[in-house]
PDB file of N, CA and C in Angstrom:
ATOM      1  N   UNK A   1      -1.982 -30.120  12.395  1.00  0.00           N
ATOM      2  CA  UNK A   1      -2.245 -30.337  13.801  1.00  0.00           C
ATOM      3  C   UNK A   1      -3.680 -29.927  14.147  1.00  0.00           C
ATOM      4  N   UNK A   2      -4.047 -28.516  13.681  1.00  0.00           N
ATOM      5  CA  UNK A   2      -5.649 -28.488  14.071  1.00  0.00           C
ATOM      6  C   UNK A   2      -6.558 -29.195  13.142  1.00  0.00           C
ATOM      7  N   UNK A   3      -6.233 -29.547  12.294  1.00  0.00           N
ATOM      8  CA  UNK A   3      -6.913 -30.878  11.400  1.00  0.00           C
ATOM      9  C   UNK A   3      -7.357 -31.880  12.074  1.00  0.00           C
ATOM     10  N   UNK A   4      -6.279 -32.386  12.810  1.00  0.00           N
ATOM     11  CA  UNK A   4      -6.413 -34.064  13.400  1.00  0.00           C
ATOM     12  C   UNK A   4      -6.739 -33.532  15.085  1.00  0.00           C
ATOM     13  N   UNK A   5      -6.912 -32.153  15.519  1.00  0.00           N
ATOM     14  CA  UNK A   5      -7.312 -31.670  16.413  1.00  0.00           C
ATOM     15  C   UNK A   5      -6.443 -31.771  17.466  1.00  0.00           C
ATOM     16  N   UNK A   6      -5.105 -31.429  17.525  1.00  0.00           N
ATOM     17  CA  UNK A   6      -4.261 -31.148  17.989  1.00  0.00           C
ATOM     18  C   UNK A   6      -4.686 -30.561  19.681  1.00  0.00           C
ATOM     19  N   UNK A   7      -3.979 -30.798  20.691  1.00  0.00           N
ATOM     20  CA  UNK A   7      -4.607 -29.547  21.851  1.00  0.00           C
ATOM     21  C   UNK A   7      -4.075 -28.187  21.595  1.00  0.00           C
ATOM     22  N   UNK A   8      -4.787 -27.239  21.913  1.00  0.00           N
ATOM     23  CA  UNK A   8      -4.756 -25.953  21.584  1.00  0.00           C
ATOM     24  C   UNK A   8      -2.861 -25.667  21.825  1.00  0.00           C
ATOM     25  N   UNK A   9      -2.569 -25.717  23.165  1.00  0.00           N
ATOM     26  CA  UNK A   9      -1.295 -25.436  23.857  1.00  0.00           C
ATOM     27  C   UNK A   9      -0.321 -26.321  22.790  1.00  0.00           C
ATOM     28  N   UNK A  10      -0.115 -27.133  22.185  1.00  0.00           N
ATOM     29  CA  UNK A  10       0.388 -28.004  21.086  1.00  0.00           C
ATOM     30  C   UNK A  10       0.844 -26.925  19.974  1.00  0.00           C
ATOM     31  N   UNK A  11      -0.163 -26.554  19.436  1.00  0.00           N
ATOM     32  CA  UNK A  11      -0.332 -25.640  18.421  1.00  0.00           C
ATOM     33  C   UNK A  11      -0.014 -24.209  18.944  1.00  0.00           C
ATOM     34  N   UNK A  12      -0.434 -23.866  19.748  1.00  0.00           N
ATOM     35  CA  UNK A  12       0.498 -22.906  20.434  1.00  0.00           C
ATOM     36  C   UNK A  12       2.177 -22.604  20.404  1.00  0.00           C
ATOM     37  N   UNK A  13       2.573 -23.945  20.901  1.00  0.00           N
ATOM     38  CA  UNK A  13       3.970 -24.439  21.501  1.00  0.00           C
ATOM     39  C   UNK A  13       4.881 -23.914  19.640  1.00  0.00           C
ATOM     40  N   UNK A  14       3.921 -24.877  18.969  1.00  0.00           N
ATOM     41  CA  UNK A  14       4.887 -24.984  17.169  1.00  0.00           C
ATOM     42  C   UNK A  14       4.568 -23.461  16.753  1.00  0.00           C
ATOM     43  N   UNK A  15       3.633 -22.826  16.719  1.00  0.00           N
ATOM     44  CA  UNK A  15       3.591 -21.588  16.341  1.00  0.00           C
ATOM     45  C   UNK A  15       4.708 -20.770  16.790  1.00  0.00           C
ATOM     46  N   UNK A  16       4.718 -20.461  18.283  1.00  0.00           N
ATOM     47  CA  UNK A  16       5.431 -20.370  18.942  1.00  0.00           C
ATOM     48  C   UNK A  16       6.670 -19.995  18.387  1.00  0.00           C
ATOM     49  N   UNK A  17       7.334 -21.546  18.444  1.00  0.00           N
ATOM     50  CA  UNK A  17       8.765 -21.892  18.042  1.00  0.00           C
ATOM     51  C   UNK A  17       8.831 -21.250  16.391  1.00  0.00           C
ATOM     52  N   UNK A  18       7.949 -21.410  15.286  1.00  0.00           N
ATOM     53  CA  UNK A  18       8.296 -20.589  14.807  1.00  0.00           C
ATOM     54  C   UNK A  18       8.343 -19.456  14.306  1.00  0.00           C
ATOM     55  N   UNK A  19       7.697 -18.768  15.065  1.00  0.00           N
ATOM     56  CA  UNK A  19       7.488 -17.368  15.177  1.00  0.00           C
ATOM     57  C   UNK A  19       9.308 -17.079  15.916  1.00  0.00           C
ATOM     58  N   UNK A  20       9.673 -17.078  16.552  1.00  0.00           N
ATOM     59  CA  UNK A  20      10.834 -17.562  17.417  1.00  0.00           C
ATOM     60  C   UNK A  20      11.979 -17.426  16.128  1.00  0.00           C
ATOM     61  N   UNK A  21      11.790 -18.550  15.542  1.00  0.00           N
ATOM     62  CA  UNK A  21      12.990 -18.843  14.440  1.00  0.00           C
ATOM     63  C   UNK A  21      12.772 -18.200  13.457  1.00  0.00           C
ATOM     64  N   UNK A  22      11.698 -17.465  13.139  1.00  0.00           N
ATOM     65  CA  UNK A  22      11.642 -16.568  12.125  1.00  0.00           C
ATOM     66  C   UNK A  22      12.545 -15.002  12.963  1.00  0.00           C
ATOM     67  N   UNK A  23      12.580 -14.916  13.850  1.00  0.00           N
ATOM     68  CA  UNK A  23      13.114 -13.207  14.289  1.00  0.00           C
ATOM     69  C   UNK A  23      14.013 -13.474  14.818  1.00  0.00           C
ATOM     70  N   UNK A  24      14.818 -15.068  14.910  1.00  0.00           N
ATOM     71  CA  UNK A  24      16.289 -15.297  14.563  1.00  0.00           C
ATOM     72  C   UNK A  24      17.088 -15.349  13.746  1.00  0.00           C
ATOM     73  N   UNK A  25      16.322 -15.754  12.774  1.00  0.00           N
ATOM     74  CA  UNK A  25      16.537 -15.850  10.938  1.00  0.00           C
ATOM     75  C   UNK A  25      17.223 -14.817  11.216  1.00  0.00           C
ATOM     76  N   UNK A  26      15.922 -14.134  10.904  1.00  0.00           N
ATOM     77  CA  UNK A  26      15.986 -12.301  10.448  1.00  0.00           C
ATOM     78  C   UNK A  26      17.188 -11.554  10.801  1.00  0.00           C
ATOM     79  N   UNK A  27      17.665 -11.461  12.522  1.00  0.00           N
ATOM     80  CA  UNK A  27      18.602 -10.960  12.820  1.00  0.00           C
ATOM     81  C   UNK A  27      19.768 -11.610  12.806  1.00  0.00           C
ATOM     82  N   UNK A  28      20.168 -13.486  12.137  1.00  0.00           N
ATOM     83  CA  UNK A  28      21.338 -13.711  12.074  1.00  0.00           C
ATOM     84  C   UNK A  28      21.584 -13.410  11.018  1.00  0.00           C
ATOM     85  N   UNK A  29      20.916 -12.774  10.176  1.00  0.00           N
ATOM     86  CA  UNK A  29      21.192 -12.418   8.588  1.00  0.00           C
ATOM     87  C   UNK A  29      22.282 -10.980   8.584  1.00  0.00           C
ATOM     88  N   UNK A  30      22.345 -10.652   9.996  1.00  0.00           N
ATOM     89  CA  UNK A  30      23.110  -9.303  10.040  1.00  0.00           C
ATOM     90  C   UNK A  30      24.076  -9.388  10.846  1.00  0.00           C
ATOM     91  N   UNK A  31      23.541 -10.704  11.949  1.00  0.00           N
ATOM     92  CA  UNK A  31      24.730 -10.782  13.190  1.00  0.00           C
ATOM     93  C   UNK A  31      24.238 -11.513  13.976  1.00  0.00           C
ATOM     94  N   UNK A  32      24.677 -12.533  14.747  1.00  0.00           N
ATOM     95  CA  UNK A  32      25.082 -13.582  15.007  1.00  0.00           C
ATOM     96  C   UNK A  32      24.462 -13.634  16.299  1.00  0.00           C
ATOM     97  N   UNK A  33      22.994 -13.741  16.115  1.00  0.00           N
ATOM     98  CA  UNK A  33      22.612 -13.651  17.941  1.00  0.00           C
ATOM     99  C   UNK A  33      22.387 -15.275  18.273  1.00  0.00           C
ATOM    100  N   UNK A  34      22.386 -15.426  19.231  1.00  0.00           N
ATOM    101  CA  UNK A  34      22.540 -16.500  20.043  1.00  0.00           C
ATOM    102  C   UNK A  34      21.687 -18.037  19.998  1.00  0.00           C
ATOM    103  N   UNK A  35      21.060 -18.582  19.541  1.00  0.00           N
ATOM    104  CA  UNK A  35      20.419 -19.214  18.780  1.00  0.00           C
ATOM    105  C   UNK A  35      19.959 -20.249  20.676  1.00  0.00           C
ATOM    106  N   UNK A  36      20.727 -20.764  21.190  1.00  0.00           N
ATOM    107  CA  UNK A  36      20.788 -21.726  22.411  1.00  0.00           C
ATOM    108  C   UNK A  36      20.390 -21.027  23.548  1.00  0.00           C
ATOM    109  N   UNK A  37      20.637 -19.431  23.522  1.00  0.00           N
ATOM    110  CA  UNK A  37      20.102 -18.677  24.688  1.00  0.00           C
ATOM    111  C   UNK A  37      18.197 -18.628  24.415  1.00  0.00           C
ATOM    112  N   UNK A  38      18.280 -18.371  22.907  1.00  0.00           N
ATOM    113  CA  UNK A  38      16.770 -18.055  22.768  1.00  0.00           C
ATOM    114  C   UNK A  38      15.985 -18.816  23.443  1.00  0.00           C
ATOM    115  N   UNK A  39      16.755 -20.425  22.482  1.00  0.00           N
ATOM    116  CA  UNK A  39      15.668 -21.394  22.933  1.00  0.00           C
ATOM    117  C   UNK A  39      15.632 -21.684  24.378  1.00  0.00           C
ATOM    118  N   UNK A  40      16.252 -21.336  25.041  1.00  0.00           N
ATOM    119  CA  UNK A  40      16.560 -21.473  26.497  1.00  0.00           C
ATOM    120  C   UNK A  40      15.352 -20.542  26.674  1.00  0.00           C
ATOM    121  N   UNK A  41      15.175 -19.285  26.481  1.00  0.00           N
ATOM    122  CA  UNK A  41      14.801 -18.346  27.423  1.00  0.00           C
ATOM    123  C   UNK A  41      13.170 -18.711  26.899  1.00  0.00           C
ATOM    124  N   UNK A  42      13.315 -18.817  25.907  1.00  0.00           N
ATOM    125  CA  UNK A  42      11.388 -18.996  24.940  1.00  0.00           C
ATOM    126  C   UNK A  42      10.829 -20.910  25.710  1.00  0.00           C
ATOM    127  N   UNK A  43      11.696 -21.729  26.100  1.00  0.00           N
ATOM    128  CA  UNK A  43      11.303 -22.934  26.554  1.00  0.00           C
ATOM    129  C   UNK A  43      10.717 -22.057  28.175  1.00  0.00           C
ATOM    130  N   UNK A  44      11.452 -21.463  28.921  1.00  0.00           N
ATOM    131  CA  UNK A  44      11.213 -21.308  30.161  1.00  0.00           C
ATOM    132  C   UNK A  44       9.793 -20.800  30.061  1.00  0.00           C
ATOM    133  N   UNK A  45       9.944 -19.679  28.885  1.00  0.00           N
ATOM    134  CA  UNK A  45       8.688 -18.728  29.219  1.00  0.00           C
ATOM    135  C   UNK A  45       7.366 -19.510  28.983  1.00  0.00           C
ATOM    136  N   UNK A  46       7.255 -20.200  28.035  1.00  0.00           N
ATOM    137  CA  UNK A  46       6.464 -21.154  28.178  1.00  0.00           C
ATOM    138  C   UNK A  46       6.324 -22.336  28.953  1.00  0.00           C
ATOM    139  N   UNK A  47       6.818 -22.708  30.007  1.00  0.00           N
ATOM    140  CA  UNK A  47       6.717 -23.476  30.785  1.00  0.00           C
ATOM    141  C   UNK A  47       6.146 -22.737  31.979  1.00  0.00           C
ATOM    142  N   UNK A  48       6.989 -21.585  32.157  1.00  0.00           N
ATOM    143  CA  UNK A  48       6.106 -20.856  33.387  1.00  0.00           C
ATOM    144  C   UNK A  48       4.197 -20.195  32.656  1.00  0.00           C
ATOM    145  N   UNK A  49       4.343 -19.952  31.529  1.00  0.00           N
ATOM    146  CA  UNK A  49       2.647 -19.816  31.005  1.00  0.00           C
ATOM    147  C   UNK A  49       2.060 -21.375  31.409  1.00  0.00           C
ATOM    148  N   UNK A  50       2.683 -21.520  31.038  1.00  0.00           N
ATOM    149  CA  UNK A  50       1.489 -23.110  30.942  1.00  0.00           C
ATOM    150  C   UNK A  50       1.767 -24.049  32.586  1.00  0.00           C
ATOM    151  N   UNK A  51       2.452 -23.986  33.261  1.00  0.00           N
ATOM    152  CA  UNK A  51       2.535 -24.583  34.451  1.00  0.00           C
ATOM    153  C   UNK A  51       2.424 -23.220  35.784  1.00  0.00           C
ATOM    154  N   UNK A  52       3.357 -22.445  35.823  1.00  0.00           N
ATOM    155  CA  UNK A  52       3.320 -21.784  36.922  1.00  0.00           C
ATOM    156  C   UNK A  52       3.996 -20.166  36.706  1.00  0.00           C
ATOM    157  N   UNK A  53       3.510 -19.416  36.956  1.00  0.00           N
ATOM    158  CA  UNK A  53       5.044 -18.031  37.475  1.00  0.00           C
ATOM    159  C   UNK A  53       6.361 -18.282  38.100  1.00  0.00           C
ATOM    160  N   UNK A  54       6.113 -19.607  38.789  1.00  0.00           N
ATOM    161  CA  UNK A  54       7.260 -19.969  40.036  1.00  0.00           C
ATOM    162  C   UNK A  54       8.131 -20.862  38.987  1.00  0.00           C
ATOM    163  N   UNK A  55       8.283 -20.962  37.609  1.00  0.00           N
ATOM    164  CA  UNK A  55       9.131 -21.733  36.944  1.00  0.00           C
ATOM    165  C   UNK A  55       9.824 -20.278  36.630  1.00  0.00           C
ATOM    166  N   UNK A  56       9.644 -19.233  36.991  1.00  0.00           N
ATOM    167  CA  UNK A  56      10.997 -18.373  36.299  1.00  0.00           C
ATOM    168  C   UNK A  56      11.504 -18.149  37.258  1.00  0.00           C
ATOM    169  N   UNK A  57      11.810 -18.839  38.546  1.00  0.00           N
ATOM    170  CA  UNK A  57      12.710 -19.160  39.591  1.00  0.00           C
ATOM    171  C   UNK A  57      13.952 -19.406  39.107  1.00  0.00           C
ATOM    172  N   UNK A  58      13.613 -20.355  37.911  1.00  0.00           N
ATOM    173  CA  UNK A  58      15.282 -21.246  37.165  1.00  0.00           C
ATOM    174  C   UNK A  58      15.513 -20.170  36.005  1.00  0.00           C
ATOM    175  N   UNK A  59      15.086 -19.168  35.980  1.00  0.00           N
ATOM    176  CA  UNK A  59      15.736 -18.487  34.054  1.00  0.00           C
ATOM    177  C   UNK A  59      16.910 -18.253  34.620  1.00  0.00           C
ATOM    178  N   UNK A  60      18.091 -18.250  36.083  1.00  0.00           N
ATOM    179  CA  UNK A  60      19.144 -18.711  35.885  1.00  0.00           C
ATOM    180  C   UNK A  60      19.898 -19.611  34.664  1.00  0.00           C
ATOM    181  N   UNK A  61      19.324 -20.200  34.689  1.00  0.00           N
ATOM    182  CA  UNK A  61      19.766 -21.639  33.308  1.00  0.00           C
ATOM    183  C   UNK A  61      20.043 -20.945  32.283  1.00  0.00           C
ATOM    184  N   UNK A  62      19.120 -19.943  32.090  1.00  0.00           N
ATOM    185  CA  UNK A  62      19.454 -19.699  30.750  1.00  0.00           C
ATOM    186  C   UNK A  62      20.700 -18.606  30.884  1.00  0.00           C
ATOM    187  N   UNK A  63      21.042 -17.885  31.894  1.00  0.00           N
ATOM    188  CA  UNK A  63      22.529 -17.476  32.394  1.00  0.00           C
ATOM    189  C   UNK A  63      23.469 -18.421  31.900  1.00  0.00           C
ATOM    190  N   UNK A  64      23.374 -19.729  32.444  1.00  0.00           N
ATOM    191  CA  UNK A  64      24.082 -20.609  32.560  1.00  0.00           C
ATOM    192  C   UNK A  64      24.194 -20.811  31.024  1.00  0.00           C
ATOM    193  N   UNK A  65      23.296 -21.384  30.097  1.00  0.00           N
ATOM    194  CA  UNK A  65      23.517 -21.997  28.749  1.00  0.00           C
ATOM    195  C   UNK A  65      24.028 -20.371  28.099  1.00  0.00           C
ATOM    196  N   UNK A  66      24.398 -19.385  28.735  1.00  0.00           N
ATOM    197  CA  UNK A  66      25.129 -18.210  27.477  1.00  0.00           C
ATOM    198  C   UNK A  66      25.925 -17.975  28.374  1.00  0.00           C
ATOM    199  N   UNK A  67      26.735 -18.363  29.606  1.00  0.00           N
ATOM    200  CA  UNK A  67      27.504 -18.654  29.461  1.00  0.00           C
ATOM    201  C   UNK A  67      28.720 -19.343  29.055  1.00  0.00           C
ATOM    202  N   UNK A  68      28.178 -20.407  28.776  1.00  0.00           N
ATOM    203  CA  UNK A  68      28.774 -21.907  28.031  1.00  0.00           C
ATOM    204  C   UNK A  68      29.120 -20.951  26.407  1.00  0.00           C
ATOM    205  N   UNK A  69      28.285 -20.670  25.957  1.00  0.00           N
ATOM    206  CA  UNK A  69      28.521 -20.020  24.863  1.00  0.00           C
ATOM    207  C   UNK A  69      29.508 -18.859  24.335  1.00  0.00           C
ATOM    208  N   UNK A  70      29.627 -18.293  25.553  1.00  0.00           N
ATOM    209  CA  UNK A  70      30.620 -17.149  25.307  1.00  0.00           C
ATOM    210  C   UNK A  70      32.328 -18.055  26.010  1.00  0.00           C
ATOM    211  N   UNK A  71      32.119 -19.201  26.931  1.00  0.00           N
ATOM    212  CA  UNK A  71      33.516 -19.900  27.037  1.00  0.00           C
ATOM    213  C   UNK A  71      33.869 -20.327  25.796  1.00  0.00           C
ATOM    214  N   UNK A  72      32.489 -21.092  25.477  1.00  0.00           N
ATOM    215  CA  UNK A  72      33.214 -21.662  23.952  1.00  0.00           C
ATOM    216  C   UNK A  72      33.763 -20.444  22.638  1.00  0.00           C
ATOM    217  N   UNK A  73      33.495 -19.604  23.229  1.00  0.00           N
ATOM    218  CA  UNK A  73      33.979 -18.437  22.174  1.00  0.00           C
ATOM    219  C   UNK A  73      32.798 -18.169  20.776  1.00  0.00           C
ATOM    220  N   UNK A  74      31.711 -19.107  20.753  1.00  0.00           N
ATOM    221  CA  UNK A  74      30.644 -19.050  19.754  1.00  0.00           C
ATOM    222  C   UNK A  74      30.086 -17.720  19.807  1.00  0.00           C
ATOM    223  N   UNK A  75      30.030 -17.017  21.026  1.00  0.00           N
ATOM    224  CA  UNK A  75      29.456 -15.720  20.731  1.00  0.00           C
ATOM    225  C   UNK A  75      29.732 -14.682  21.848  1.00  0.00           C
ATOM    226  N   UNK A  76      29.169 -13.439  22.072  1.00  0.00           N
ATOM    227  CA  UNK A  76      29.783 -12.412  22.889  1.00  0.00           C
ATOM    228  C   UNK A  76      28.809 -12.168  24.003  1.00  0.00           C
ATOM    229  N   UNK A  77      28.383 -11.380  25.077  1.00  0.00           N
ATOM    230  CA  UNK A  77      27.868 -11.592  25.868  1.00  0.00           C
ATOM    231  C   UNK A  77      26.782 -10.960  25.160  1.00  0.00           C
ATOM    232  N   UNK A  78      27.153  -9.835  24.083  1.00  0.00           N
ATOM    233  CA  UNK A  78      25.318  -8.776  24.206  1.00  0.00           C
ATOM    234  C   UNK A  78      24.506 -10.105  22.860  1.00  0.00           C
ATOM    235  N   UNK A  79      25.154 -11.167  21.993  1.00  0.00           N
ATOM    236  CA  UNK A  79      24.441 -12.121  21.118  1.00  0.00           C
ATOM    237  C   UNK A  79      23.815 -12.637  22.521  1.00  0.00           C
ATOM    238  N   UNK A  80      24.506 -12.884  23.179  1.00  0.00           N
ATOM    239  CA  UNK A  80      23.924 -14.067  24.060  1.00  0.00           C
ATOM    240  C   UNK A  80      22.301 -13.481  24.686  1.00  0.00           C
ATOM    241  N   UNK A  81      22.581 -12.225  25.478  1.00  0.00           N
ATOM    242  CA  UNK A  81      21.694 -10.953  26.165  1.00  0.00           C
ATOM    243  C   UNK A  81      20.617 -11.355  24.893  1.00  0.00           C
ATOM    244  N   UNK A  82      20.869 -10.538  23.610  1.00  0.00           N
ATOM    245  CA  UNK A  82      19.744 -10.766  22.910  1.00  0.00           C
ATOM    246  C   UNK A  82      19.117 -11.704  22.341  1.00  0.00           C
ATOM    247  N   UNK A  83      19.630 -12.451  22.085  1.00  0.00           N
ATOM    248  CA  UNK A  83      19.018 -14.111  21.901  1.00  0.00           C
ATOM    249  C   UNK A  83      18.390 -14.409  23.693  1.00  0.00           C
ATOM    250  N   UNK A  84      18.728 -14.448  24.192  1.00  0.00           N
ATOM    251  CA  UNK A  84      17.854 -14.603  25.716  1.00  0.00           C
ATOM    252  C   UNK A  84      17.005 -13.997  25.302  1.00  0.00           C
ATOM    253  N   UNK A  85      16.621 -12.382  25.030  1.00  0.00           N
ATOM    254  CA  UNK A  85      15.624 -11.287  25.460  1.00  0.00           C
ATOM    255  C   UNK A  85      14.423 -11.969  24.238  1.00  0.00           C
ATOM    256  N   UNK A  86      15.037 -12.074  22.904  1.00  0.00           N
ATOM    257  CA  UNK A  86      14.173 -12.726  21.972  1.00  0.00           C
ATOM    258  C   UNK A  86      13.710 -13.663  21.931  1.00  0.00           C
ATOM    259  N   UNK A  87      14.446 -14.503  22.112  1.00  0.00           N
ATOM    260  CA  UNK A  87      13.601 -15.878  22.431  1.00  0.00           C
ATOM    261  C   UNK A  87      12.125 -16.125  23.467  1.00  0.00           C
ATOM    262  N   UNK A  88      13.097 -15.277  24.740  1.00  0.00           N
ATOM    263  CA  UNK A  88      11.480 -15.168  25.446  1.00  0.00           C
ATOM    264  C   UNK A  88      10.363 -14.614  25.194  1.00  0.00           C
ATOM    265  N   UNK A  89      10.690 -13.230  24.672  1.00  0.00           N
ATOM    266  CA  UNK A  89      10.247 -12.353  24.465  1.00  0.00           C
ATOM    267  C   UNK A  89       8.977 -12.650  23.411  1.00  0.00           C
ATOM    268  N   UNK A  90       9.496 -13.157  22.376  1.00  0.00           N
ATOM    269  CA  UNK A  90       8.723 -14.027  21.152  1.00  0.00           C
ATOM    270  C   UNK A  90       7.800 -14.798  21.742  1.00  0.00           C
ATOM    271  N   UNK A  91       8.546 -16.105  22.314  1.00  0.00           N
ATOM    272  CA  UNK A  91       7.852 -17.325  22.540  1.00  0.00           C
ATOM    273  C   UNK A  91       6.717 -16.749  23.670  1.00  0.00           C
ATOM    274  N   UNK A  92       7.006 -16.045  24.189  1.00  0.00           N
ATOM    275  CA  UNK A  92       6.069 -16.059  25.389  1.00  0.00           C
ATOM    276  C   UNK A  92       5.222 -15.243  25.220  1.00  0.00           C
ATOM    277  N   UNK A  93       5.478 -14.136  24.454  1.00  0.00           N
ATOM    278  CA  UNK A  93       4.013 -13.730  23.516  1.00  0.00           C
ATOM    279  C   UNK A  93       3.026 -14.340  22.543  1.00  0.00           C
ATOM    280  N   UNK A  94       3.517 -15.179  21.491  1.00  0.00           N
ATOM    281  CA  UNK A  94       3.075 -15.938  20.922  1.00  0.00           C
ATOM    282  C   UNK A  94       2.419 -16.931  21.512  1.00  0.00           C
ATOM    283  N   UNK A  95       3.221 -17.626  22.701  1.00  0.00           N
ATOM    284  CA  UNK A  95       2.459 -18.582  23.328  1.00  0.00           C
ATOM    285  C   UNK A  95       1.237 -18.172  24.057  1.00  0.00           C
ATOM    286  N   UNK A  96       1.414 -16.898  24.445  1.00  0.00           N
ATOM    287  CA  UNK A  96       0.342 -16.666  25.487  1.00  0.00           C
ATOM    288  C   UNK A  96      -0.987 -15.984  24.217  1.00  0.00           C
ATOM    289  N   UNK A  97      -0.697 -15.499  23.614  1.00  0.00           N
ATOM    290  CA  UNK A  97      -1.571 -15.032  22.365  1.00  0.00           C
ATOM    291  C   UNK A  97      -2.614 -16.189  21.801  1.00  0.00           C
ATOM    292  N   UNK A  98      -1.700 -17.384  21.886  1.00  0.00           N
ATOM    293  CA  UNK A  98      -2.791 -18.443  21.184  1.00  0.00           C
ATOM    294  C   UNK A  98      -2.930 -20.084  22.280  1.00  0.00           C
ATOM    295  N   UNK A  99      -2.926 -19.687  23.213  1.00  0.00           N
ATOM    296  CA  UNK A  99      -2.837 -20.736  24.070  1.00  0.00           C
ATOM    297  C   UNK A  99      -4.111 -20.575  24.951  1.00  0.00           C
ATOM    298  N   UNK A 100      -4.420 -19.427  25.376  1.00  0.00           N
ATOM    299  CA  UNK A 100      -5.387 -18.747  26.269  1.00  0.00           C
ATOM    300  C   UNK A 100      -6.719 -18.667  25.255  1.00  0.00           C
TER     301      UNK A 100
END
């Protein structure tokens, strides 16, 4: 991508994501965190970096997508909690680290 000169925020975004899936790896190797909350919570955080503060109005949603998860019985509320906290947590450091 920075070869063919990618925009910075591009390369950002994939780093990002896998920086993200690497410290999901890591901790589903022991227990079962939430994989759909992450990406929920790491999409928002980067949307509010790169568009506004006023997009974490909706990180409701990502309530919403771990809840779905714990009806379906796929996981418990604290996988869900930490897959939310990581996902953002990651993505939105990473993103903001190489985007700016």
């Amino acid at each position: 991508m920075t070869w063919l000169d990618a925009p910075k925020a591009m390369v950002a975004l994939v780093v990002a994501m896998l920086a993200t899936l690497t410290v999901l790896l890591t901790v589903t190797a022991f227990w079962k965190i939430s994989v759909h909350s992450a990406v929920t919570g790491g999409a928002l955080a980067m949307l509010a970096l790169t568009w506004s503060p006023l997009v974490w109005i909706t990180y409701p949603v990502v309530a919403v997508v771990a809840w779905s998860r714990i009806s379906l019985r796929d996981h418990t509320l604290a996988q869900t909690i930490a897959g939310a906290v990581a996902g953002t947590v990651t993505a939105g450091l990473v993103f903001a680290a190489l985007s700016s």
